[in-house]
C-alpha atoms as a PDB file:
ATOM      1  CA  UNK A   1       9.126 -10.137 -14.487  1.00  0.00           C
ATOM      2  CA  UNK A   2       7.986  -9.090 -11.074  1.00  0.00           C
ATOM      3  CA  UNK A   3      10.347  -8.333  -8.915  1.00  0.00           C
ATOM      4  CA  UNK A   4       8.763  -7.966  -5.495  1.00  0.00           C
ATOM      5  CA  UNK A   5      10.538  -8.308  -2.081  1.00  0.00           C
ATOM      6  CA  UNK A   6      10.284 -10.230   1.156  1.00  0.00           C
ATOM      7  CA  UNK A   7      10.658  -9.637   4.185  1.00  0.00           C
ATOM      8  CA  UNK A   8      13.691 -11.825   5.759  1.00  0.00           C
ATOM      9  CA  UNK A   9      13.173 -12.801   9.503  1.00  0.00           C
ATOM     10  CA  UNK A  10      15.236 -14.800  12.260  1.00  0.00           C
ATOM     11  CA  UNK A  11      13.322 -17.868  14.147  1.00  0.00           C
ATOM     12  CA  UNK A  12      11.422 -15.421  16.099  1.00  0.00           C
ATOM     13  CA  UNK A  13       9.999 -13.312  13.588  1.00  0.00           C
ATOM     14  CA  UNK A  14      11.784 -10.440  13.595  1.00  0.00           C
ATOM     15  CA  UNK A  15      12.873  -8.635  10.392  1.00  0.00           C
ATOM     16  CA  UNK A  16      16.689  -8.704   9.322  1.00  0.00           C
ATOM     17  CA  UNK A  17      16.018  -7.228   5.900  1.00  0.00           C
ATOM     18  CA  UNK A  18      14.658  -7.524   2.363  1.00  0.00           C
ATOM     19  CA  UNK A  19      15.479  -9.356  -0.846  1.00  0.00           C
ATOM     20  CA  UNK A  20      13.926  -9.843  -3.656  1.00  0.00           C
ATOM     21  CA  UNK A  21      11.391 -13.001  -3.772  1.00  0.00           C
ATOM     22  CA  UNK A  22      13.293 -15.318  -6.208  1.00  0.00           C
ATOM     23  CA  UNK A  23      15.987 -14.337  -4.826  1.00  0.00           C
ATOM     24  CA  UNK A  24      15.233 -15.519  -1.271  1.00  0.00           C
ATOM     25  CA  UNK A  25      13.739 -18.532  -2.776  1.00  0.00           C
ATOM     26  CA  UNK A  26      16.966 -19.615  -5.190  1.00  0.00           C
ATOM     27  CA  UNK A  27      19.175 -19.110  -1.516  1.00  0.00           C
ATOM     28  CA  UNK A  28      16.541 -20.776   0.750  1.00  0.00           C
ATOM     29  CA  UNK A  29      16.690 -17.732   2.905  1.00  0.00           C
ATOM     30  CA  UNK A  30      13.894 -17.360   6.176  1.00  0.00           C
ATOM     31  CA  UNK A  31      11.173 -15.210   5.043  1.00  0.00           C
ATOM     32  CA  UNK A  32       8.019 -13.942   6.174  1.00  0.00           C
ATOM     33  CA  UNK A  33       4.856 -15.805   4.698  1.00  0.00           C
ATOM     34  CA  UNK A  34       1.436 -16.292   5.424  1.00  0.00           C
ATOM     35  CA  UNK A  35      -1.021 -19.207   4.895  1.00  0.00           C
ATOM     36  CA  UNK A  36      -4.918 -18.487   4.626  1.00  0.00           C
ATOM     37  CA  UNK A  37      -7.798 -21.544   5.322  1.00  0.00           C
ATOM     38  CA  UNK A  38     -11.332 -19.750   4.597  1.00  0.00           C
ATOM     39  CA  UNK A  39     -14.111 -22.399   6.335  1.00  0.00           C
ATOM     40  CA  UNK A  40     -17.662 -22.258   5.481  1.00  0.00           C
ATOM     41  CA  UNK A  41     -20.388 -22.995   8.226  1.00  0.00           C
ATOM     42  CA  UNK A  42     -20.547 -26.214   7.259  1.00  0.00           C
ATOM     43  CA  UNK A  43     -16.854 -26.317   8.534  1.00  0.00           C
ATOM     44  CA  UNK A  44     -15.565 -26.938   4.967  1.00  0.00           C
ATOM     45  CA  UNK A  45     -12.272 -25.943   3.860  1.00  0.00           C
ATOM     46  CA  UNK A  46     -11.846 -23.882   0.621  1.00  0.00           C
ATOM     47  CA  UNK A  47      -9.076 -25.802  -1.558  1.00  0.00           C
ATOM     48  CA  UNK A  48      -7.175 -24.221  -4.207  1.00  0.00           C
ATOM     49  CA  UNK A  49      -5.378 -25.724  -6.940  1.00  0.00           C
ATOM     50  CA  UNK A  50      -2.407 -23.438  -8.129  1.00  0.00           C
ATOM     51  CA  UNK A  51      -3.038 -22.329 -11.848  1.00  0.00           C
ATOM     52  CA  UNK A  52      -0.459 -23.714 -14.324  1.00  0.00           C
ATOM     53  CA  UNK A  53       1.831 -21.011 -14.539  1.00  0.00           C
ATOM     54  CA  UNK A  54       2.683 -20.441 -11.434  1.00  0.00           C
ATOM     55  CA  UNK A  55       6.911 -20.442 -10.700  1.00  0.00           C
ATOM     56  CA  UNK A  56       6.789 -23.427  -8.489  1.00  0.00           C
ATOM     57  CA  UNK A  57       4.017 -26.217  -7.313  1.00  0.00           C
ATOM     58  CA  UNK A  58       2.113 -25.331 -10.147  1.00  0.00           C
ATOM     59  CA  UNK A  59      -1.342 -27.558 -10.179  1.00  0.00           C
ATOM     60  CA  UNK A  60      -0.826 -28.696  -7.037  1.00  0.00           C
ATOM     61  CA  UNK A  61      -3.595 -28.214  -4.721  1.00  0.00           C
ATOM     62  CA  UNK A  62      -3.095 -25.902  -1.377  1.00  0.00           C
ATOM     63  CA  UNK A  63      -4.768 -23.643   1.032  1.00  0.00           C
ATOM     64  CA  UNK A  64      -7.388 -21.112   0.173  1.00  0.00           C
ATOM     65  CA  UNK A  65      -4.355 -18.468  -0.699  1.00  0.00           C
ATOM     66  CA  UNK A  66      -0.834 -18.035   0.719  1.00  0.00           C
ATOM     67  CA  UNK A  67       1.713 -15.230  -0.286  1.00  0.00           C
ATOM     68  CA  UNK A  68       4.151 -12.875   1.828  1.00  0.00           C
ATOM     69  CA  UNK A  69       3.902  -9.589   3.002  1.00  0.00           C
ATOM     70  CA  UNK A  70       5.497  -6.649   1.514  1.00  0.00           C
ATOM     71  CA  UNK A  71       7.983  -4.540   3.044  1.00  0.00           C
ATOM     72  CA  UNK A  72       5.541  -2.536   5.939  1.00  0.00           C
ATOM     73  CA  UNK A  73       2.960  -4.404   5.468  1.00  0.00           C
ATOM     74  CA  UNK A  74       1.680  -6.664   7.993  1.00  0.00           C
ATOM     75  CA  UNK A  75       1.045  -9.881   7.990  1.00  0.00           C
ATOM     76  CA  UNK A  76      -3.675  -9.325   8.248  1.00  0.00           C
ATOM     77  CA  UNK A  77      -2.862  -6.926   5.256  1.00  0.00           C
ATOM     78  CA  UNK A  78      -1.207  -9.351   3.426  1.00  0.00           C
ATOM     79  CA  UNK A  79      -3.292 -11.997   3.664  1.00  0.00           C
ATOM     80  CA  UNK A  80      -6.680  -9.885   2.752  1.00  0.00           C
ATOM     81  CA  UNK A  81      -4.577  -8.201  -0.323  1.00  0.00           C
ATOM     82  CA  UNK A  82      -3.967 -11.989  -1.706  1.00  0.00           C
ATOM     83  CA  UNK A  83      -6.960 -13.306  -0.842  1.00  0.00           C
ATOM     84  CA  UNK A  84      -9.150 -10.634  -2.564  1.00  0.00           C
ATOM     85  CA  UNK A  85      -5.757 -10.837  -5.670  1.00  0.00           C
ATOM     86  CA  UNK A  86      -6.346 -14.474  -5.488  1.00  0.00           C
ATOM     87  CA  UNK A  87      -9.727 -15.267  -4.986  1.00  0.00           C
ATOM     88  CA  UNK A  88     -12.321 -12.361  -5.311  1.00  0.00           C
ATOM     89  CA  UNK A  89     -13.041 -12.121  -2.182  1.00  0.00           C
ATOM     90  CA  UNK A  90     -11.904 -10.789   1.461  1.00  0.00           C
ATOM     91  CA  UNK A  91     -13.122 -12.335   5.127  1.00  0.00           C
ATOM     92  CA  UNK A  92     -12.678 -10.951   8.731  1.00  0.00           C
ATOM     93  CA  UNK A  93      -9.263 -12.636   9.368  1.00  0.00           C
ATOM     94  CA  UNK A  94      -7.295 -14.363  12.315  1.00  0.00           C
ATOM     95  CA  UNK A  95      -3.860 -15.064  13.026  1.00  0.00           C
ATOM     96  CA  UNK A  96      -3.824 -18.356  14.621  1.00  0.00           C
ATOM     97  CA  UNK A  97      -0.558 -19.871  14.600  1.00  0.00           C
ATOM     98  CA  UNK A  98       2.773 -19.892  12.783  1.00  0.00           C
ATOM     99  CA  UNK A  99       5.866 -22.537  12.109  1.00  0.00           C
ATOM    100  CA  UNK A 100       8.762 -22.461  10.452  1.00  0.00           C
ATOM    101  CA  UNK A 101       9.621 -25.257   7.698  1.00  0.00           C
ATOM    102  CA  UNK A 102      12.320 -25.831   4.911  1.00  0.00           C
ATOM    103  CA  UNK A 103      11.588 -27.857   2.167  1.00  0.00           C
ATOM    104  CA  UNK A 104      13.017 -28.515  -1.210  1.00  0.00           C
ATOM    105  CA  UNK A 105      10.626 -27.748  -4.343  1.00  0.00           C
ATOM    106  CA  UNK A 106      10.395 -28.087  -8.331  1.00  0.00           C
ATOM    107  CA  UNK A 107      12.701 -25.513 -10.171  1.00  0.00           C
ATOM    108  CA  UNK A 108      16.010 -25.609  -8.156  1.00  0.00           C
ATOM    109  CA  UNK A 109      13.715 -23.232  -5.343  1.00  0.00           C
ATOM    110  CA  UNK A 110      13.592 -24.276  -1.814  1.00  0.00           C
ATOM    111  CA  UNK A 111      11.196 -22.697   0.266  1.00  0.00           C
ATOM    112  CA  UNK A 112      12.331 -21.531   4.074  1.00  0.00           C
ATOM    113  CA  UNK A 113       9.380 -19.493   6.003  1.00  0.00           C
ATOM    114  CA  UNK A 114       7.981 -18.452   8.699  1.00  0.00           C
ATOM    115  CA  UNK A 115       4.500 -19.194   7.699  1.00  0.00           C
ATOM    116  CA  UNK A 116       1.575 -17.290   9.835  1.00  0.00           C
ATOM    117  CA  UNK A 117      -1.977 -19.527   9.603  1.00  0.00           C
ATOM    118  CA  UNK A 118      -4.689 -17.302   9.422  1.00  0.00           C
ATOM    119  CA  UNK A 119      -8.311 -18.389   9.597  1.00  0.00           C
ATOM    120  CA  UNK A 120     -11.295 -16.667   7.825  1.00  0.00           C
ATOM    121  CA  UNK A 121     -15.011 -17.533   7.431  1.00  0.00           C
ATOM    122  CA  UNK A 122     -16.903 -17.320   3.759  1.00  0.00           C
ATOM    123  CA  UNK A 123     -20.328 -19.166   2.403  1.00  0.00           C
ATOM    124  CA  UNK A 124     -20.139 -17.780  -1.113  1.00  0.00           C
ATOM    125  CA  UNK A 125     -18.304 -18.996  -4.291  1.00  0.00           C
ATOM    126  CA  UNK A 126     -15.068 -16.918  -4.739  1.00  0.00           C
ATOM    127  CA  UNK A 127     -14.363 -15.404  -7.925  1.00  0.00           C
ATOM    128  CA  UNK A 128     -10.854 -16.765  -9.241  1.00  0.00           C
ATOM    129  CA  UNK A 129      -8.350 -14.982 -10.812  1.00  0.00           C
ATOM    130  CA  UNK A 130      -6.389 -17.628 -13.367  1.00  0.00           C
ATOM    131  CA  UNK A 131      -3.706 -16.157 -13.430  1.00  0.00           C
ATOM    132  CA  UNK A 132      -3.233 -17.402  -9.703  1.00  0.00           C
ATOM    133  CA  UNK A 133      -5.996 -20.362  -9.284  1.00  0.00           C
ATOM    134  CA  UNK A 134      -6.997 -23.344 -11.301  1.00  0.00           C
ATOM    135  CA  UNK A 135     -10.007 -24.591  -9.592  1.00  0.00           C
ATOM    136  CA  UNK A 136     -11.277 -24.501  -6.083  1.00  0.00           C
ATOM    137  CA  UNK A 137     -13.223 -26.365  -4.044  1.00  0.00           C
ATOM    138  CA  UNK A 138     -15.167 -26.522  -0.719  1.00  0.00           C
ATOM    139  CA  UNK A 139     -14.347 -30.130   0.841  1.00  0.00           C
ATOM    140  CA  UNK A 140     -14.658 -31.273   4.556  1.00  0.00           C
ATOM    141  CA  UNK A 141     -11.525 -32.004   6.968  1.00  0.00           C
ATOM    142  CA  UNK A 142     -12.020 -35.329   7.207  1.00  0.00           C
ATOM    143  CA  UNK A 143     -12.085 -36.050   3.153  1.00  0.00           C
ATOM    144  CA  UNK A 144      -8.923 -34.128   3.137  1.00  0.00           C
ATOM    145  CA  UNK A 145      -6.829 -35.709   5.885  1.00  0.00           C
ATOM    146  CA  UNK A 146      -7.899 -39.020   4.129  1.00  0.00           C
ATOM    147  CA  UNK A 147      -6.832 -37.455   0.473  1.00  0.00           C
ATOM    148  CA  UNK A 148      -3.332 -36.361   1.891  1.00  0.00           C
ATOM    149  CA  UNK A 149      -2.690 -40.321   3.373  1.00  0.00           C
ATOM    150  CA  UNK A 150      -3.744 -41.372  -0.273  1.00  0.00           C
ATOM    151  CA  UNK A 151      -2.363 -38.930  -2.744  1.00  0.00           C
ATOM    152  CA  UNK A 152       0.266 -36.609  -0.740  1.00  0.00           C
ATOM    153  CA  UNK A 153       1.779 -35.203  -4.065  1.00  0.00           C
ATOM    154  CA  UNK A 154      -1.026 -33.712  -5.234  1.00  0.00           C
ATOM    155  CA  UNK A 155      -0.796 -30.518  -2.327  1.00  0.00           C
ATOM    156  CA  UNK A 156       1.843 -28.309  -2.023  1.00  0.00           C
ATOM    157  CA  UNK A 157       4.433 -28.903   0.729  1.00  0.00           C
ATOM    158  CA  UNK A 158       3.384 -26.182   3.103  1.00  0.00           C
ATOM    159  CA  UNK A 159      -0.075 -27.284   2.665  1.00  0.00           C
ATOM    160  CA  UNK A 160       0.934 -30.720   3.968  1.00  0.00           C
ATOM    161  CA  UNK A 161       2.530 -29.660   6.964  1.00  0.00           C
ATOM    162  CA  UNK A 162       0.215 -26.674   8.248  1.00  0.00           C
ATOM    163  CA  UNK A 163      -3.055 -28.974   7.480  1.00  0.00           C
ATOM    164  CA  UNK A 164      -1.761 -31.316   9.998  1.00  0.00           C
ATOM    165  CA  UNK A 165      -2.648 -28.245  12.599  1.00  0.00           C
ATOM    166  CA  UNK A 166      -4.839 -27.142  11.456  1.00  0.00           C
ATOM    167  CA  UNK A 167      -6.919 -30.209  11.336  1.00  0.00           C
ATOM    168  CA  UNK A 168      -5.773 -30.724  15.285  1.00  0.00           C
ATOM    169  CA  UNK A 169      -6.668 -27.050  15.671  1.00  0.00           C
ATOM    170  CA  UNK A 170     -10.224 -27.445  14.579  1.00  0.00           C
ATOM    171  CA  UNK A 171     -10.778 -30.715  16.249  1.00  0.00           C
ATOM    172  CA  UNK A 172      -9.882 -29.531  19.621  1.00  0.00           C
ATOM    173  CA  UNK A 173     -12.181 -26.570  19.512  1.00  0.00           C
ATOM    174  CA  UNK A 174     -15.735 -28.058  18.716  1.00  0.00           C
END
């Protein structure tokens, strides 16, 4: 079993201390986490779906990779570790905003973090590791705006409230 640590945080992002990642997860303690959405230049977003034996929201279909940061790492480090662990890949990275939800999941776990959004860009098919990733897809904002309305259990929670954002984000920059 792996027994890595988080970072805990207050509401403003600074640390308070380390626990273990279950651990943090089974009290519903604030930790540090990080969400990455990888677009093409067809302004596509790369979908995940988590592989099967994940310890919670396994199959359910999320961002391009998400994770935490390790004690002294930072948060860009983080997310280009997971993303190359996750996905076979890396891309020039950008923090672009963060929030702070709480949400009950399967497993007895809640989830409590203070999730930084970072955007990348990548045209090329990634290379999955199964251990992490199902299946992936490219799909466009609009298809998966529509999907969430239609078939919300199907993404992970965090997934459901960052994409709401991030889909704002995009649309007010074009």
């Amino acid at each position: 079993m792996n027994f890595e640590k988080v970072i805990l945080v207050d509401n403003s992002d600074r640390p308070v201390g380390e626990m273990e990642k279950m651990e943090a997860h089974q009290k519903a303690v604030l930790h540090r986490a990080f969400s990455v959405f990888v677009f093409n230049d067809k302004n596509e977003l790369m979908l995940q779906q988590r592989a099967p034996g994940k310890y919670h929201s396994p199959g359910l279909w999320a961002n391009t990779c998400c994770s935490h940061p390790r004690p002294g790492e930072d948060v860009l480090q983080a997310g280009h570790r997971r993303l190359i662990e996750e996905m076979g890949f890396d891309s020039n990275l950008e923090k672009v905003f963060h929030f702070i939800y709480k949400a009950k999941l399967d497993q007895g776990l809640t989830e409590h973090e203070f999730d930084h959004v970072l955007f990348g860009r990548y045209n090329d098919d990634p290379e999955i590791n199964p251990d992490e990733v199902a299946a992936w897809q490219w799909a466009k904002m609009e298809d998966i705006d529509r999907e969430l309305k239609d078939n919300p259990d199907d993404y992970t929670v965090w997934f459901r409230i960052a994409f709401v954002r991030v889909f704002n984000h995009r649309a007010s920059i074009k």
